[in-house]
Protein backbone atom coordinates (compact mmCIF):
# COMPACT_ATOMS: atom_id res chain seq x y z
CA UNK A 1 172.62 -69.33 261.79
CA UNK A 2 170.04 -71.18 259.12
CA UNK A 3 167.23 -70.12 260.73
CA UNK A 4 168.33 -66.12 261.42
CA UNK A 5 169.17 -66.47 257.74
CA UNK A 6 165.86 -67.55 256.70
CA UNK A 7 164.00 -64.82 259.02
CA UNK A 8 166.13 -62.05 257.41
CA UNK A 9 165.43 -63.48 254.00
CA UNK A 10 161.57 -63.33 254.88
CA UNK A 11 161.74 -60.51 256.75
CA UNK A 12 163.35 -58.46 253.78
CA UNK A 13 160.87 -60.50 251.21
CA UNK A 14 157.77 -59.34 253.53
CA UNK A 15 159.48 -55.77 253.21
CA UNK A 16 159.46 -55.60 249.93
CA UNK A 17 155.85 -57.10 249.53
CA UNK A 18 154.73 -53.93 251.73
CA UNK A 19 156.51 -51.33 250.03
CA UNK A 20 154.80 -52.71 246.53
CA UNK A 21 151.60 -52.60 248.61
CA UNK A 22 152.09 -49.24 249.56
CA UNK A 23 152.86 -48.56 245.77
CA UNK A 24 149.95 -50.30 245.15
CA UNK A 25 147.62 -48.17 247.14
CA UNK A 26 149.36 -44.98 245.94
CA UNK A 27 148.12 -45.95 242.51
CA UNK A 28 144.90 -47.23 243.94
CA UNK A 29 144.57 -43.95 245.59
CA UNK A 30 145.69 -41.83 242.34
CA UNK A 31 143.39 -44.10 240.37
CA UNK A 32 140.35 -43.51 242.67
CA UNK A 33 140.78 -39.31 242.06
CA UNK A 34 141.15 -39.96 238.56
CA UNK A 35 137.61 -41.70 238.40
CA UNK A 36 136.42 -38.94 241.30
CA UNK A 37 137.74 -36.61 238.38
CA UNK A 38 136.08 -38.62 235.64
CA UNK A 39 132.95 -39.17 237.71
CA UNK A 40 132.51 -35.25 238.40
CA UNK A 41 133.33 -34.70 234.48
CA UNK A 42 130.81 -37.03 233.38
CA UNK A 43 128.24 -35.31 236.11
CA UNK A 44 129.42 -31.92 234.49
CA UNK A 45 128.53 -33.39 230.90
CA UNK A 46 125.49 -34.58 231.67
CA UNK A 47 124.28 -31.57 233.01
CA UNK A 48 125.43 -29.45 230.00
CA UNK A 49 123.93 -32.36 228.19
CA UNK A 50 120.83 -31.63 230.03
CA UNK A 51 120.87 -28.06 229.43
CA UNK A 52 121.25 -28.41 225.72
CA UNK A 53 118.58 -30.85 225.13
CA UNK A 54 116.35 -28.16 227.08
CA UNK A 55 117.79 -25.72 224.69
CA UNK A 56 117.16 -27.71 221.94
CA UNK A 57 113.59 -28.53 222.66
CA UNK A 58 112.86 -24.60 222.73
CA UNK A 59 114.33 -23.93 219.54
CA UNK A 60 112.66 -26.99 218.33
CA UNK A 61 109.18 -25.28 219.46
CA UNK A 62 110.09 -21.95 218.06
CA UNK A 63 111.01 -23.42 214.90
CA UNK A 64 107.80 -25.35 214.75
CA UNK A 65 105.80 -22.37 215.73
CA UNK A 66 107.42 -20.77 213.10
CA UNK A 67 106.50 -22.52 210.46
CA UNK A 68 103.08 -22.81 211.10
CA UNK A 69 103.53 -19.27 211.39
CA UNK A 70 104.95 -19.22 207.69
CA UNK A 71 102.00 -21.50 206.78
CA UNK A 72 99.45 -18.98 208.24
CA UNK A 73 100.94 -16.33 206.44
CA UNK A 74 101.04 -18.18 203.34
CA UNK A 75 97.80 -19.36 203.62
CA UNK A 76 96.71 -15.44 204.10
CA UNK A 77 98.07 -14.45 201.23
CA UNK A 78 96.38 -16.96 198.90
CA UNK A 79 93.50 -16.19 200.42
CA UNK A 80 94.16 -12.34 199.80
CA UNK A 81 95.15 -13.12 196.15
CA UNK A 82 91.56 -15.70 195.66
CA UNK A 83 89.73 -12.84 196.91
CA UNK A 84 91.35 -10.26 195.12
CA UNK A 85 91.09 -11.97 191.61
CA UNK A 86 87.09 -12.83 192.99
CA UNK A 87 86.38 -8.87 193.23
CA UNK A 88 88.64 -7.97 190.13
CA UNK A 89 86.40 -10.62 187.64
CA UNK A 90 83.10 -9.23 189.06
CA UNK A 91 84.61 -5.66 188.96
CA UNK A 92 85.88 -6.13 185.52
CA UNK A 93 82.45 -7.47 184.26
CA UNK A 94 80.11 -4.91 186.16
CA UNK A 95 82.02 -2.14 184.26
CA UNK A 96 82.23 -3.82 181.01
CA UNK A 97 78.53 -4.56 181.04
CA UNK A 98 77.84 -0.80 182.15
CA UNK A 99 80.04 0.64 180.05
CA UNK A 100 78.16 -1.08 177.12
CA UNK A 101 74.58 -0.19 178.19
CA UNK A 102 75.87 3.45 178.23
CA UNK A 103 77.71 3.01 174.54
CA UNK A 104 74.21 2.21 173.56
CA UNK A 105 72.08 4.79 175.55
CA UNK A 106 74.30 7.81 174.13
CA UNK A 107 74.80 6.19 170.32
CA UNK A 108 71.46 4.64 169.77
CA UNK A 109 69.17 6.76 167.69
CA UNK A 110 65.75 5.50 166.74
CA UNK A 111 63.55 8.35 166.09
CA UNK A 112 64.04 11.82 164.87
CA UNK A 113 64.74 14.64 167.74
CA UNK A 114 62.30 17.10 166.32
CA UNK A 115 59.78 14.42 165.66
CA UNK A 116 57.17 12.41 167.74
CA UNK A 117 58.70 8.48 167.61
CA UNK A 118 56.56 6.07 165.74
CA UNK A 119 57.63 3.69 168.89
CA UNK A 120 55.51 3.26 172.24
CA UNK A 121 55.54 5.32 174.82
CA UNK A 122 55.72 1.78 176.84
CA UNK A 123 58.32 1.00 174.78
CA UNK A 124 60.55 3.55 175.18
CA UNK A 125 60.03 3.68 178.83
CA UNK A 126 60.91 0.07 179.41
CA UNK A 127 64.49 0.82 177.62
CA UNK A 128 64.97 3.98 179.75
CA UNK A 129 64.33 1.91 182.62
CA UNK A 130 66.21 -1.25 181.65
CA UNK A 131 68.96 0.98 180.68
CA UNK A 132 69.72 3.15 184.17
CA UNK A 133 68.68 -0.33 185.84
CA UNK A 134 71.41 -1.74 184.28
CA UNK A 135 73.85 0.99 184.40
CA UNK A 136 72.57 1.51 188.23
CA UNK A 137 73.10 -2.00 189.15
CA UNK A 138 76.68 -2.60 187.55
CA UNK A 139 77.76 0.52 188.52
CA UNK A 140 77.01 0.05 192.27
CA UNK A 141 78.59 -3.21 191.97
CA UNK A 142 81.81 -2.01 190.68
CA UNK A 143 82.36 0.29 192.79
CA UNK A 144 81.22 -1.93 195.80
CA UNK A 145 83.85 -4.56 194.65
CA UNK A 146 86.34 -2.24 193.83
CA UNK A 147 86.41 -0.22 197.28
CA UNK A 148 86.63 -3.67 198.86
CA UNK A 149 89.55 -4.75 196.47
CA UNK A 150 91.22 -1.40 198.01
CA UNK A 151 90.44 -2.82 201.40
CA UNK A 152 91.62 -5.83 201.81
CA UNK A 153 94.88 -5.19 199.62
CA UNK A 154 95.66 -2.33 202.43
CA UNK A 155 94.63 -4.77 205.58
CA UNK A 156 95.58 -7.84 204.15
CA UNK A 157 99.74 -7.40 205.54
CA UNK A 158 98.26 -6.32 208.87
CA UNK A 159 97.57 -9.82 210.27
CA UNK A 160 101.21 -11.17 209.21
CA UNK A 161 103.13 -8.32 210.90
CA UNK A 162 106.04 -8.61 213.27
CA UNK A 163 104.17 -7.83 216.11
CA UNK A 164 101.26 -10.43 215.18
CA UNK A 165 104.25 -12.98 214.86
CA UNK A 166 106.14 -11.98 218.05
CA UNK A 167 102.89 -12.96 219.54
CA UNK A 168 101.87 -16.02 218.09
CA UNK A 169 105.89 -17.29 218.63
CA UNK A 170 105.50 -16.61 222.67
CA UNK A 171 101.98 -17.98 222.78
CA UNK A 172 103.40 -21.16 221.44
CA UNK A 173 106.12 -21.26 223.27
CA UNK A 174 104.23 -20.82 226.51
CA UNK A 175 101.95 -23.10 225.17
CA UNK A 176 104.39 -25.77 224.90
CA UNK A 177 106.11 -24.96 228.80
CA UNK A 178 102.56 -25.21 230.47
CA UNK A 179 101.44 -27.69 228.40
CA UNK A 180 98.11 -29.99 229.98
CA UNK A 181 96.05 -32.54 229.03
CA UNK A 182 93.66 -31.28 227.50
CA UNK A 183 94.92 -27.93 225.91
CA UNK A 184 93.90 -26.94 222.59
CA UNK A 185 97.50 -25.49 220.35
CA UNK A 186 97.14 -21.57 220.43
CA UNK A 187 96.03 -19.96 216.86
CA UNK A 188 96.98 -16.28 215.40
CA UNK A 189 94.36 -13.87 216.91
CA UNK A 190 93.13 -12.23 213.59
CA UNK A 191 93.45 -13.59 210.28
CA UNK A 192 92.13 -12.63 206.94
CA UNK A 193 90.07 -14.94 206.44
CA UNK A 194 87.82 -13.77 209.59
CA UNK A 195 87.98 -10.03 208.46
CA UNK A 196 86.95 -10.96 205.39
CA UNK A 197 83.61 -13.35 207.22
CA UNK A 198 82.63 -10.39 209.81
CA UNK A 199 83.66 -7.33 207.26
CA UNK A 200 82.97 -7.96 203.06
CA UNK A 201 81.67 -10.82 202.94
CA UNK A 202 77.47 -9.72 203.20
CA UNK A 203 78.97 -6.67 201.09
CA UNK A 204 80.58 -9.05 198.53
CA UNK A 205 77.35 -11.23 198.58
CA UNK A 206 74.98 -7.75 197.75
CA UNK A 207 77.63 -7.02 194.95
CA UNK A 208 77.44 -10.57 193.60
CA UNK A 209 73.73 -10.38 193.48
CA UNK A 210 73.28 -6.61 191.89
CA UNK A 211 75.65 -8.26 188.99
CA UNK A 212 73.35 -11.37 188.74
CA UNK A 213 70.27 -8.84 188.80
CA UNK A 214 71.85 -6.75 186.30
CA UNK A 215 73.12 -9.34 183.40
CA UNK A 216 69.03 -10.52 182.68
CA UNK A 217 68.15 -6.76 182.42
CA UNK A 218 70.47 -5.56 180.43
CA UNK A 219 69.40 -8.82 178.31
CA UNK A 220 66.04 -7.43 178.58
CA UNK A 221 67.65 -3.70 177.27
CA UNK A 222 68.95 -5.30 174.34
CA UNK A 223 65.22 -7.08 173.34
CA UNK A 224 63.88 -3.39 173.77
CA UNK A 225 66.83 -1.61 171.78
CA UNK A 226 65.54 -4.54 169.28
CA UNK A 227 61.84 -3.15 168.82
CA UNK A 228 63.07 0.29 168.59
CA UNK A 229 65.58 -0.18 166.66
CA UNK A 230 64.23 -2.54 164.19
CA UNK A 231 60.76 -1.25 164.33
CA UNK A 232 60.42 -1.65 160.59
CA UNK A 233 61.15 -5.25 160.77
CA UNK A 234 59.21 -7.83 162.61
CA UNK A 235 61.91 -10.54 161.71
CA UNK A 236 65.21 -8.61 162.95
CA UNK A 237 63.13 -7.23 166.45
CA UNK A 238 61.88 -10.57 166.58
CA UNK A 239 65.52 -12.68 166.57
CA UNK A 240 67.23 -10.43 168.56
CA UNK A 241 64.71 -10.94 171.09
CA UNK A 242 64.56 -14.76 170.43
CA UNK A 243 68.05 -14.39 171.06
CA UNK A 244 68.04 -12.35 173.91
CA UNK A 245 65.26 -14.78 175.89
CA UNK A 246 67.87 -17.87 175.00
CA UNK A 247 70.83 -15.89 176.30
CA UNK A 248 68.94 -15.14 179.48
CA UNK A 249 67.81 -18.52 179.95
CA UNK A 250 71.50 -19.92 179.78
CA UNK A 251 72.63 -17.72 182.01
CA UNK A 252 69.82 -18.96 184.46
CA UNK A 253 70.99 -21.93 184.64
CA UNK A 254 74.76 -21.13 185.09
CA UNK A 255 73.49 -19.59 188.10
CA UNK A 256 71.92 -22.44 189.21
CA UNK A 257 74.55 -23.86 188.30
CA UNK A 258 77.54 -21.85 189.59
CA UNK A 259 76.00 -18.65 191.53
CA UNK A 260 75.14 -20.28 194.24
CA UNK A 261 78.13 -22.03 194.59
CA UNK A 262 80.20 -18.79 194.25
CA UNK A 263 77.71 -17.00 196.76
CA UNK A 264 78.33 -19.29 199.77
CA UNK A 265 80.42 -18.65 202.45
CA UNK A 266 83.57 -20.69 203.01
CA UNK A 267 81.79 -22.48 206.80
CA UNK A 268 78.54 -22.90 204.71
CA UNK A 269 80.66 -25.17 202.31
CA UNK A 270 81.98 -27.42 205.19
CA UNK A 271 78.76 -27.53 206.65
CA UNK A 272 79.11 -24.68 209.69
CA UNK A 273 77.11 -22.03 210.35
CA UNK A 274 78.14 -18.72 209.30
CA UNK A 275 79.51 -16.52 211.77
């Protein structure tokens, strides 16, 4: 009787023990699709992780592109406003200069109509000439600078368009998807700055250099108005041409000073060639 007793007692202890290990693996199992669950959620984050970093990295390269594109443009329109205010000063001078060469060709009267002058012939030749050089020579230059000013205020927007934009943005973004060692970062096709090279700048150059002729000559007008003017008086002739000869030879040497500086192309100032 003991020992039946003590099998039933184990035998219903053992039961037990297997029905909490089948409860055990029931929870093992639910636990194991819970992680399968957990592990596919994770696989699903990681791949929308994945996705969004790529995402990210595009609109990190379009933003990038995009400001460089802003700095192009900015840089294009300072370099359309330099230019603009370059032509405008030289414009602005020419006609000033002309404008008083004429003032003094129409007002100045130094001899009687009806009368042969007292003046030589030379004389008065050399102030005809110095005058319409003068006139000629700022003239020509302020209209050269001025039909450029028109130019490159009507152009200058073209290179910062949409469509020049659209195209820089996919360049650089194909740019940075096909990237190799070895490849150089793509650049806006057409700026200003190379219109301005291949297009005004030899014009700008022959406008700079009529106004640099022109300021000693009409120096030169002003020694002859002087003689014919003053042709009485030795002394007033004689300081307004003194004065005249110092005038031109300070503005010789602001343009050795400064003209040539001006003149030269913006490659010739960091030592390239020009193109």
């Amino acid at each position: 009787a003991l020992d039946t007793s003590l099998s039933r007692t184990w035998r219903e202890e053992e039961r037990s023990w297997r029905v909490e290990d089948c409860e055990w693996r029931a929870q093992d199992m639910d636990f194991r699709v819970e992680e399968r669950d957990w592990w596919h959620l994770e696989h699903l984050w990681r791949q929308e992780n994945r996705k969004w970093r790529k995402e990210d990295i595009e609109q990190r390269v379009l933003e990038n592109a995009r400001w460089i594109w802003l700095r192009f443009v900015e840089k294009n329109r300072r370099d359309v406003e330099e230019k603009s205010e370059q032509l405008k000063s030289i414009s602005n001078l020419s006609a000033l200069i002309g404008g008083f060469a004429v003032v003094a060709f129409v007002e100045l009267q130094f001899a009687n109509p009806d009368e042969t002058p007292d003046q030589s012939p030379a004389l008065i030749v050399a102030y005809a000439a110095t005058t319409a050089l003068t006139v000629a020579l700022m003239l020509n230059s302020m209209v050269l600078c001025s039909f450029m000013l028109c130019s490159i205020l009507r152009n200058g927007k073209i290179y910062v368009s949409e469509d020049e934009e659209a195209d820089y943005l996919y360049r650089c973004r194909r740019f940075a998807l096909e990237f190799q060692d070895g490849d150089v970062p793509p650049q806006p096709k057409r700026s200003f700055e190379k219109h301005w090279e291949t297009r005004c700048e030899d014009d700008w150059r022959v406008a700079f250099r009529m106004f640099t002729i022109g300021v000693p000559v009409f120096f030169s007008n002003m020694a002859f108005v002087s003689w014919l003017k003053f042709h009485y008086s030795y002394a007033a002739a004689g300081t307004v041409t003194a004065i005249a000869v110092g005038a031109t030879a300070m503005w010789l040497h602001t343009q050795n000073n400064w003209g040539w500086h001006i003149a030269r192309t913006g490659r010739q100032r960091t030592g390239h060639p020009t193109v």
